[in-house]
C-alpha atoms as a PDB file:
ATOM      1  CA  UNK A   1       6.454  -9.982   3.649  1.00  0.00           C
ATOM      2  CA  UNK A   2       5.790  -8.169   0.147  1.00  0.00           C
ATOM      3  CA  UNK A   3       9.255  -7.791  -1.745  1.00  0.00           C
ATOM      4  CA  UNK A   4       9.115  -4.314  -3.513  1.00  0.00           C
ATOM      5  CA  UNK A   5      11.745  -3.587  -6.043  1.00  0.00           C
ATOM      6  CA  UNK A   6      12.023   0.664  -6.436  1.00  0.00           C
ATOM      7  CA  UNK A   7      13.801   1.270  -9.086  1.00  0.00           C
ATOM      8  CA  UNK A   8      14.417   4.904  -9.263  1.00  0.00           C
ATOM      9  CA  UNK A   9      18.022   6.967 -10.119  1.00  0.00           C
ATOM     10  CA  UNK A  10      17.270   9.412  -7.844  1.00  0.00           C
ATOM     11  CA  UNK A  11      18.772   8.652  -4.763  1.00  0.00           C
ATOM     12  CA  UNK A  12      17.137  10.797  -1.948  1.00  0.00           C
ATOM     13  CA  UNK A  13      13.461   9.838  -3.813  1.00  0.00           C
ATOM     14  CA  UNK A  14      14.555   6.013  -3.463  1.00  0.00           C
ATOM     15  CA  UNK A  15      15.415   6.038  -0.125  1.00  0.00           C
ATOM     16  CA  UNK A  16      12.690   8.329   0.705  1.00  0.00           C
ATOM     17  CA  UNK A  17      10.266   5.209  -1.259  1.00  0.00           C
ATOM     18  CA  UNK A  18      12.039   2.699   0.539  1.00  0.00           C
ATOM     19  CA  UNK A  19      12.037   4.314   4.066  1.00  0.00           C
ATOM     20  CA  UNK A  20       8.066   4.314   3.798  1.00  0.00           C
ATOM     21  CA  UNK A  21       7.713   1.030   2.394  1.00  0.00           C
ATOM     22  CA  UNK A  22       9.708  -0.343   5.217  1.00  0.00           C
ATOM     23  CA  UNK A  23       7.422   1.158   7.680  1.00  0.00           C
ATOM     24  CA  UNK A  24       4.495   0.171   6.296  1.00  0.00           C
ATOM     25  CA  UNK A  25       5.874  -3.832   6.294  1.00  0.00           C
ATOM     26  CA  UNK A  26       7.187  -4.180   2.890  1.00  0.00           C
ATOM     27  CA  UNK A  27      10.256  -5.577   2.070  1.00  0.00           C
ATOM     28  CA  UNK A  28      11.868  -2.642  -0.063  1.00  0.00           C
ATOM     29  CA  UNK A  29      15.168  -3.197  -2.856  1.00  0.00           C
ATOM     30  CA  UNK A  30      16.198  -0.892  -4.610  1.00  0.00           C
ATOM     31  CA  UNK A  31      17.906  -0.009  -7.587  1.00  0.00           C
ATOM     32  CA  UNK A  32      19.911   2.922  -9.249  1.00  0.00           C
ATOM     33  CA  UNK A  33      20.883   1.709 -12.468  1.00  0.00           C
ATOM     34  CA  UNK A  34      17.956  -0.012 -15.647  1.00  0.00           C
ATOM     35  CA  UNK A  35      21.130  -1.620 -17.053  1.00  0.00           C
ATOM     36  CA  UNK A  36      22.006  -3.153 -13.566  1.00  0.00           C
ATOM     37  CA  UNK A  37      18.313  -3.939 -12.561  1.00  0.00           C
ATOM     38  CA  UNK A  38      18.291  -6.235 -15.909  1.00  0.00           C
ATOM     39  CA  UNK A  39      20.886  -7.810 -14.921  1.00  0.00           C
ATOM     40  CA  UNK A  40      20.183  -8.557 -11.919  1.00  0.00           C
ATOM     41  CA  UNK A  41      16.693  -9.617 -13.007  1.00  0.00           C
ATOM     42  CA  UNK A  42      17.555 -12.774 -15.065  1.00  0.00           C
ATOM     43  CA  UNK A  43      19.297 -14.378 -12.040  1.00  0.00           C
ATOM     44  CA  UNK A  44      16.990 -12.964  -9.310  1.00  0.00           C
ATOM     45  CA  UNK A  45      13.015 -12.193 -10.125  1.00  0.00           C
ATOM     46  CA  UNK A  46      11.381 -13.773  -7.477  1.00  0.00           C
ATOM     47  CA  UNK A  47       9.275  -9.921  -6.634  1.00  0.00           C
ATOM     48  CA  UNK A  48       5.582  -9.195  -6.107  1.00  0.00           C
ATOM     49  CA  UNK A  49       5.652  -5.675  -7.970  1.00  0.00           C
ATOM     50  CA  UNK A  50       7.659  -3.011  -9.246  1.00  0.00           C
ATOM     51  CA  UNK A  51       7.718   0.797  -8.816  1.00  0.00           C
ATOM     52  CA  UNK A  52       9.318   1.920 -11.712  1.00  0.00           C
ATOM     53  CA  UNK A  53      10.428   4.805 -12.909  1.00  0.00           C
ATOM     54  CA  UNK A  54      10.426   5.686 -16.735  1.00  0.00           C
ATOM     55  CA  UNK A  55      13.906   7.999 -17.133  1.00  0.00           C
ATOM     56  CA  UNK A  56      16.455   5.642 -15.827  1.00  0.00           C
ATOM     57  CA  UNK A  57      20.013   5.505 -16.868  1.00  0.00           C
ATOM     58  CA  UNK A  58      21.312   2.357 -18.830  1.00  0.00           C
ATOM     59  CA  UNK A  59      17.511   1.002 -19.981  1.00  0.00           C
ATOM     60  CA  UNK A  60      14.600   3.020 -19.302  1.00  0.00           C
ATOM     61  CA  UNK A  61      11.359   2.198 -17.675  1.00  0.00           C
ATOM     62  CA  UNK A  62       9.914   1.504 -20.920  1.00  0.00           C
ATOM     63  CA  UNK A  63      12.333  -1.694 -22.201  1.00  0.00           C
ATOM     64  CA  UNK A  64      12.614  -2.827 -18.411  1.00  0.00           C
ATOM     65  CA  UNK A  65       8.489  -3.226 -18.242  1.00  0.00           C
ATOM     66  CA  UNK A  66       8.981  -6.004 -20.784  1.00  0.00           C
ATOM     67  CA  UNK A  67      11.365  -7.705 -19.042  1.00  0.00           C
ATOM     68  CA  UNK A  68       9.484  -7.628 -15.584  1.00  0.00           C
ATOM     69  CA  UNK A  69       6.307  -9.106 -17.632  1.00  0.00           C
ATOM     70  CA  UNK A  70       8.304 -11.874 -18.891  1.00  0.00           C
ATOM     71  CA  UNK A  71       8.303 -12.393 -15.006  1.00  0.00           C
ATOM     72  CA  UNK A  72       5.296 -11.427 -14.323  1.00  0.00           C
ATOM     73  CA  UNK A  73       6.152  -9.010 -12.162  1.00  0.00           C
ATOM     74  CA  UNK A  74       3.250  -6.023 -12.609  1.00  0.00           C
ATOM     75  CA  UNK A  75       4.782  -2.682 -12.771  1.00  0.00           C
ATOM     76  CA  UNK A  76       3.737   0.838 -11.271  1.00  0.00           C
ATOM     77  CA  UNK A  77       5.195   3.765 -13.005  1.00  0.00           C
ATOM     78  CA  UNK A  78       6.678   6.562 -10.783  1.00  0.00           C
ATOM     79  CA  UNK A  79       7.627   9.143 -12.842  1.00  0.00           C
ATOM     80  CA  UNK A  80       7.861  12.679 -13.806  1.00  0.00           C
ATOM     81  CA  UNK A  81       6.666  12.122 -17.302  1.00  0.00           C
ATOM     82  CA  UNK A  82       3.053  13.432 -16.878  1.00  0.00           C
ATOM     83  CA  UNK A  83       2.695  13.897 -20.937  1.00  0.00           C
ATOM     84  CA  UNK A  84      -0.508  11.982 -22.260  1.00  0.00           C
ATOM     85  CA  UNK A  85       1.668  10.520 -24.892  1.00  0.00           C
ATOM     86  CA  UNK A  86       3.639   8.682 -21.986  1.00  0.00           C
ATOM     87  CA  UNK A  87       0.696   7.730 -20.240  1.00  0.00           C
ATOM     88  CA  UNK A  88      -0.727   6.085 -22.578  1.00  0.00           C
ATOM     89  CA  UNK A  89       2.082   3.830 -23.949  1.00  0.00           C
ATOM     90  CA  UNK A  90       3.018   3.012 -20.488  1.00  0.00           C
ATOM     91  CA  UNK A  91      -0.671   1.894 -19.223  1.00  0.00           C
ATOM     92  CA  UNK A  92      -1.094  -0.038 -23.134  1.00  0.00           C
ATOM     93  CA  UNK A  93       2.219  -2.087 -23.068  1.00  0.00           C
ATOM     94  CA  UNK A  94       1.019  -3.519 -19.343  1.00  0.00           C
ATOM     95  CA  UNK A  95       1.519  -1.668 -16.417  1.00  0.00           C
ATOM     96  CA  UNK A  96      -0.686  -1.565 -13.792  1.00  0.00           C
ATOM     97  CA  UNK A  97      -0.612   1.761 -12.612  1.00  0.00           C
ATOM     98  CA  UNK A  98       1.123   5.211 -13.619  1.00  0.00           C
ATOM     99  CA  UNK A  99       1.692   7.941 -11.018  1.00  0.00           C
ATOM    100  CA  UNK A 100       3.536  10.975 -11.617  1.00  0.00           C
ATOM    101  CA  UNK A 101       5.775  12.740  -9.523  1.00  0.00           C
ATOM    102  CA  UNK A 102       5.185  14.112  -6.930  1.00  0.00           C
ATOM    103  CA  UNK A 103       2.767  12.203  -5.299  1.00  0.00           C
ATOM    104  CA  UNK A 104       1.499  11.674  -1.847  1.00  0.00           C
ATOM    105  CA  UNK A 105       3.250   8.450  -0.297  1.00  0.00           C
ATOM    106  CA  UNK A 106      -0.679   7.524   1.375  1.00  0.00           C
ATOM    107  CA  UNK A 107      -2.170   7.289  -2.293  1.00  0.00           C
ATOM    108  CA  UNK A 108       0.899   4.689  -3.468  1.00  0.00           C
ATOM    109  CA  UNK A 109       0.704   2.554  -0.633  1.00  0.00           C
ATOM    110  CA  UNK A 110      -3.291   1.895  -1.375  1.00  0.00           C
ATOM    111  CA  UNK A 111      -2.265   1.888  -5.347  1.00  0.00           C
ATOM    112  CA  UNK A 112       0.093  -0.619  -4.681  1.00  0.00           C
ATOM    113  CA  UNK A 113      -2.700  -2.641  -1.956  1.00  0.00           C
ATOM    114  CA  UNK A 114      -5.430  -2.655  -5.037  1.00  0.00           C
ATOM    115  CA  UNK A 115      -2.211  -4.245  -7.900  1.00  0.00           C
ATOM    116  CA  UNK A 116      -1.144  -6.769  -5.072  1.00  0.00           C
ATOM    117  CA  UNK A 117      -4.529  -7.513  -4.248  1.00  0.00           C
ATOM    118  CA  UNK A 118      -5.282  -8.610  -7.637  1.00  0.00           C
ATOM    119  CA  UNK A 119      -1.848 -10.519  -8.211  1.00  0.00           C
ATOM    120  CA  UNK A 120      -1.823 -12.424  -4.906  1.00  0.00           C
ATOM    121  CA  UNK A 121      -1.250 -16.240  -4.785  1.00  0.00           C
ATOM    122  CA  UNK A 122      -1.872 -16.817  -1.392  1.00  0.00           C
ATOM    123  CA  UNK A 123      -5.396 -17.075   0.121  1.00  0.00           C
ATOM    124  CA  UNK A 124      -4.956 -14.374   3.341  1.00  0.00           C
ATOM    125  CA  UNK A 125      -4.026 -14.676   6.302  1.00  0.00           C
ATOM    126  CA  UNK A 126      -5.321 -14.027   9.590  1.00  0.00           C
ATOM    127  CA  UNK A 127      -4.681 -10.966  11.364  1.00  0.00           C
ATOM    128  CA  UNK A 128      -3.609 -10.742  15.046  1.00  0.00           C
ATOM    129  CA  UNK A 129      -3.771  -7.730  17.343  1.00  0.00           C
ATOM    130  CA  UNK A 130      -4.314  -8.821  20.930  1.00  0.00           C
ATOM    131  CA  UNK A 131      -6.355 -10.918  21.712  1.00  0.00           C
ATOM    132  CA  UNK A 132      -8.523  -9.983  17.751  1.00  0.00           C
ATOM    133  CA  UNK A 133      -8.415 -12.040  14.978  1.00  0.00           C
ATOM    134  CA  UNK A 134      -9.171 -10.728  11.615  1.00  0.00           C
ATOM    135  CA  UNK A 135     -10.135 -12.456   8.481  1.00  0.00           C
ATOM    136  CA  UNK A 136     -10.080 -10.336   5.699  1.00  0.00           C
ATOM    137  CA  UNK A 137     -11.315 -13.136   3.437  1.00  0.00           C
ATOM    138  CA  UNK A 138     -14.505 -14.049   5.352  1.00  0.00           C
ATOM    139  CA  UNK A 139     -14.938 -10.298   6.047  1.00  0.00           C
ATOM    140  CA  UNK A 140     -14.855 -11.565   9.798  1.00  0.00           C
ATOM    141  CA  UNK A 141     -13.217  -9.985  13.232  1.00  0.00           C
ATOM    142  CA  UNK A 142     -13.169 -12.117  16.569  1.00  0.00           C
ATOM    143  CA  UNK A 143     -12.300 -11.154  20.089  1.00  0.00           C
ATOM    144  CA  UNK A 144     -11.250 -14.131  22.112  1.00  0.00           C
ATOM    145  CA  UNK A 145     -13.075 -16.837  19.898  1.00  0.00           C
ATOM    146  CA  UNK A 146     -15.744 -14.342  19.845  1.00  0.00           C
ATOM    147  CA  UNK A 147     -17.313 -13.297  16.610  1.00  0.00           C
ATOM    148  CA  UNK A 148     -17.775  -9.380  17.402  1.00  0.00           C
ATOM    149  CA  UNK A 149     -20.979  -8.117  14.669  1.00  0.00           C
ATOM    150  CA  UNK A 150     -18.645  -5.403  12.675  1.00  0.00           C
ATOM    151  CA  UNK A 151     -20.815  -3.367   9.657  1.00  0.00           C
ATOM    152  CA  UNK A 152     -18.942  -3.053   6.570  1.00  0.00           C
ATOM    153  CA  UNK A 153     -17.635   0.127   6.445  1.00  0.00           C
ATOM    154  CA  UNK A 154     -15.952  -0.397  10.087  1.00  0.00           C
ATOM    155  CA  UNK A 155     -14.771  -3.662   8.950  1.00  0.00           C
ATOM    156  CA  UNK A 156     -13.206  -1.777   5.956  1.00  0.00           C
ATOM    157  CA  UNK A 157     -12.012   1.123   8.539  1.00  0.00           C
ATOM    158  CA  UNK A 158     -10.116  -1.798  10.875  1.00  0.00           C
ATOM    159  CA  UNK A 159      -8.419  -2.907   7.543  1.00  0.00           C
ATOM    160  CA  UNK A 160      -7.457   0.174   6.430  1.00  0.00           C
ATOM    161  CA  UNK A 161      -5.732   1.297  10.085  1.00  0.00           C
ATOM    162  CA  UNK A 162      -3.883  -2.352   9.692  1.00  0.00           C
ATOM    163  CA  UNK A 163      -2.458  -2.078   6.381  1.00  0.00           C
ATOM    164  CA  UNK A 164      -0.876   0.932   6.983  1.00  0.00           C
ATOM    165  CA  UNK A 165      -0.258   0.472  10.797  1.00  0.00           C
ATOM    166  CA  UNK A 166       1.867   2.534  12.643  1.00  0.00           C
ATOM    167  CA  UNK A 167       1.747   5.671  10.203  1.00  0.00           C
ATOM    168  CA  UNK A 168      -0.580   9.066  10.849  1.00  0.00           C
ATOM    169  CA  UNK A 169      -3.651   9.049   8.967  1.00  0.00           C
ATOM    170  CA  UNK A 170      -5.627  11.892   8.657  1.00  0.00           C
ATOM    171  CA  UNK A 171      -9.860  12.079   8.354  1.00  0.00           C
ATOM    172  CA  UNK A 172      -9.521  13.202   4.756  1.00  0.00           C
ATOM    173  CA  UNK A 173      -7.631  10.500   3.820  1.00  0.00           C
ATOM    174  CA  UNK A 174      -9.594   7.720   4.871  1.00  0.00           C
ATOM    175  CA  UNK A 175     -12.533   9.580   4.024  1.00  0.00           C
ATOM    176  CA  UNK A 176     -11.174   9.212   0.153  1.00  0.00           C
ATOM    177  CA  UNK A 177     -10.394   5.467   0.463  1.00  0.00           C
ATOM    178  CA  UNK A 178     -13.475   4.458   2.279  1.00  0.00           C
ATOM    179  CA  UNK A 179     -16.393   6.176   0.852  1.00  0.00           C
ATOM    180  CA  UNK A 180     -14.447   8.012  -2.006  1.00  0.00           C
ATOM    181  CA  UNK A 181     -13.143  11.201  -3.068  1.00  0.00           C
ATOM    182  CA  UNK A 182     -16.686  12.374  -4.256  1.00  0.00           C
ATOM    183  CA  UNK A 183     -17.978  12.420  -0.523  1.00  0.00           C
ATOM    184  CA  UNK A 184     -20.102  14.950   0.390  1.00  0.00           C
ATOM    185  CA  UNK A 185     -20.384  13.847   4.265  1.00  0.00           C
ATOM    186  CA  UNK A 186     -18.291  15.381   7.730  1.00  0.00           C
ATOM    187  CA  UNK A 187     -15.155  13.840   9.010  1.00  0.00           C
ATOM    188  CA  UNK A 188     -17.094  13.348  12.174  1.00  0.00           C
ATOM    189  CA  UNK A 189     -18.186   9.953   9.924  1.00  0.00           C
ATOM    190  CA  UNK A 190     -14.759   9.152  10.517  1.00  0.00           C
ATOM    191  CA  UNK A 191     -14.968   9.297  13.990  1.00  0.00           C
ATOM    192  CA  UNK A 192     -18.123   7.484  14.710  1.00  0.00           C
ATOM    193  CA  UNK A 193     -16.581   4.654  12.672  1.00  0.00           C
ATOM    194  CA  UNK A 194     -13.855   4.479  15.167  1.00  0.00           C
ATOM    195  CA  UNK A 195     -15.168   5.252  18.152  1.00  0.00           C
ATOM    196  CA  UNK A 196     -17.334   2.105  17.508  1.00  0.00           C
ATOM    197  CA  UNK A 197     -14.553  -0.237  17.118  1.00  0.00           C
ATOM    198  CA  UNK A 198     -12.400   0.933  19.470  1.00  0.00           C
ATOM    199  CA  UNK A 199     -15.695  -0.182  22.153  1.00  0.00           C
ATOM    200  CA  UNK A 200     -16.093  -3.555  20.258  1.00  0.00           C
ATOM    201  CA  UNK A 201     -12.698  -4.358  20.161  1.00  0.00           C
ATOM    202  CA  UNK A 202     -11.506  -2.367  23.593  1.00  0.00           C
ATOM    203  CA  UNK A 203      -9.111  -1.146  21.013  1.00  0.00           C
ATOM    204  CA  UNK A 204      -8.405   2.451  23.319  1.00  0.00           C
ATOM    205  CA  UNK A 205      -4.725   1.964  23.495  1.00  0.00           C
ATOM    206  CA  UNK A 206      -4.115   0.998  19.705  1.00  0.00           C
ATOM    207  CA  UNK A 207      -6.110   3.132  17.776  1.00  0.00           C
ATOM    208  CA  UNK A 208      -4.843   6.244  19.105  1.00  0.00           C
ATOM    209  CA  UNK A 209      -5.814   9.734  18.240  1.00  0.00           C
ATOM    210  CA  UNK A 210      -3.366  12.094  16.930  1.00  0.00           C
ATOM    211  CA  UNK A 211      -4.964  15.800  17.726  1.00  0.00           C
ATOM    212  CA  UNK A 212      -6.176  17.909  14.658  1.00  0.00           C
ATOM    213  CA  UNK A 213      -4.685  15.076  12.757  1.00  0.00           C
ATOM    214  CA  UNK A 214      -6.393  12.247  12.888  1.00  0.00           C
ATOM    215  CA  UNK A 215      -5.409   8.392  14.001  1.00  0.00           C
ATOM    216  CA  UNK A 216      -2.856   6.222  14.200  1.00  0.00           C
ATOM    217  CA  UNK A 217      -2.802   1.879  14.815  1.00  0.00           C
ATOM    218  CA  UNK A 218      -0.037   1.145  17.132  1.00  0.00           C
ATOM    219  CA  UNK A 219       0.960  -2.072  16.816  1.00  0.00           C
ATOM    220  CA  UNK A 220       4.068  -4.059  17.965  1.00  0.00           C
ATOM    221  CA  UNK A 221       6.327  -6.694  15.306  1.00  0.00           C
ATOM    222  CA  UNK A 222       4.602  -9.205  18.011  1.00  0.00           C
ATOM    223  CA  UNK A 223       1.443  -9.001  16.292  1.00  0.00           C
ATOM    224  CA  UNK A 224       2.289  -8.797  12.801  1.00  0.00           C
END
């Protein structure tokens, strides 16, 4: 499991962060406090990213990015600083990402996906869901030692419902992260995509539809 650190003074924003991260399968800790965090980081830094925000009491976001680099610990800026000034130094001293407040919890959770993606160590495990296996290095999805055919965007589609399992997600949305925000097609594309893998994969019961909505992966801790 991902270990998060949100480190926001805010209190009702970090739980808020936290709460979501949880359900999505990260490991969230936060903190109140930049003096504290720094504290706390030269005894404990063993994180795979930070969500950071820049006005923080004690040290602000800007001194604490140097610390988590020494660390290498890549940073995402959450903050309400939306000047270009801000921007800029934040994104030119090293951090991966800058978002500014407020913000849709959907587009931080595939943010933070693309920085962890490209700081990972480990070389990806399988997925389980039944009786499906998923390999999102070979690209590859079998049913009971069965390699079921997938085409790429519904391989992309199954991925996308996995990583953030167990929360709503509506036809615009994974229009945007699968084909793009410049999309000029229906959200019935959406729904062709599924329909087809919930026949390959007899996947009825865990990709369920959530009217005028869209869909939602229901999946049990047994699987993850």
């Amino acid at each position: 499991m991902k270990k998060i650190l949100v480190i926001e003074d805010e209190i009702a924003i970090n739980d808020l962060i936290c709460m979501n991260l949880e359900i999505a399968g990260y490991s969230a800790v936060p903190f109140f406090d930049g003096l504290k965090f720094s504290g706390h980081l030269k005894n404990c830094h063993e994180y795979d990213l930070a969500l950071l925000d820049i006005m923080l009491p004690g040290k602000d976001g800007f001194m604490l990015l140097e610390e988590l680099k020494a660390y290498s610990i890549p940073v995402i800026y959450l903050t309400a600083k939306g000047d270009l000034t801000s921007k800029i130094k934040g994104l030119r001293n090293g951090a991966e990402d800058y978002i500014v407040k407020p913000f849709e919890m959907l587009e931080l959770l595939v943010r933070m996906d693309n920085v962890l993606k490209r700081f990972s160590k480990g070389n990806g495990e399988e997925i389980r869901i039944k009786d499906v296996v998923i390999d999102e290095k070979k690209r590859t999805v079998c049913k009971n030692g069965v390699e079921i055919p997938m085409q790429p965007m519904e391989f992309d589609c199954l991925l996308a419902f996995w990583k953030y399992k167990n929360r709503v997600m509506t036809r615009e949305q994974i229009l945007n992260m699968l084909w793009g925000v410049d999309f000029s097609g229906e959200s019935r594309t959406v729904d062709v995509h599924v329909g087809n893998i919930r026949k390959k994969l007899d996947f009825a019961d865990v990709i369920i539809t959530v009217p005028r909505v869209g869909y939602r992966m229901e999946v049990s801790n047994e699987y993850d």
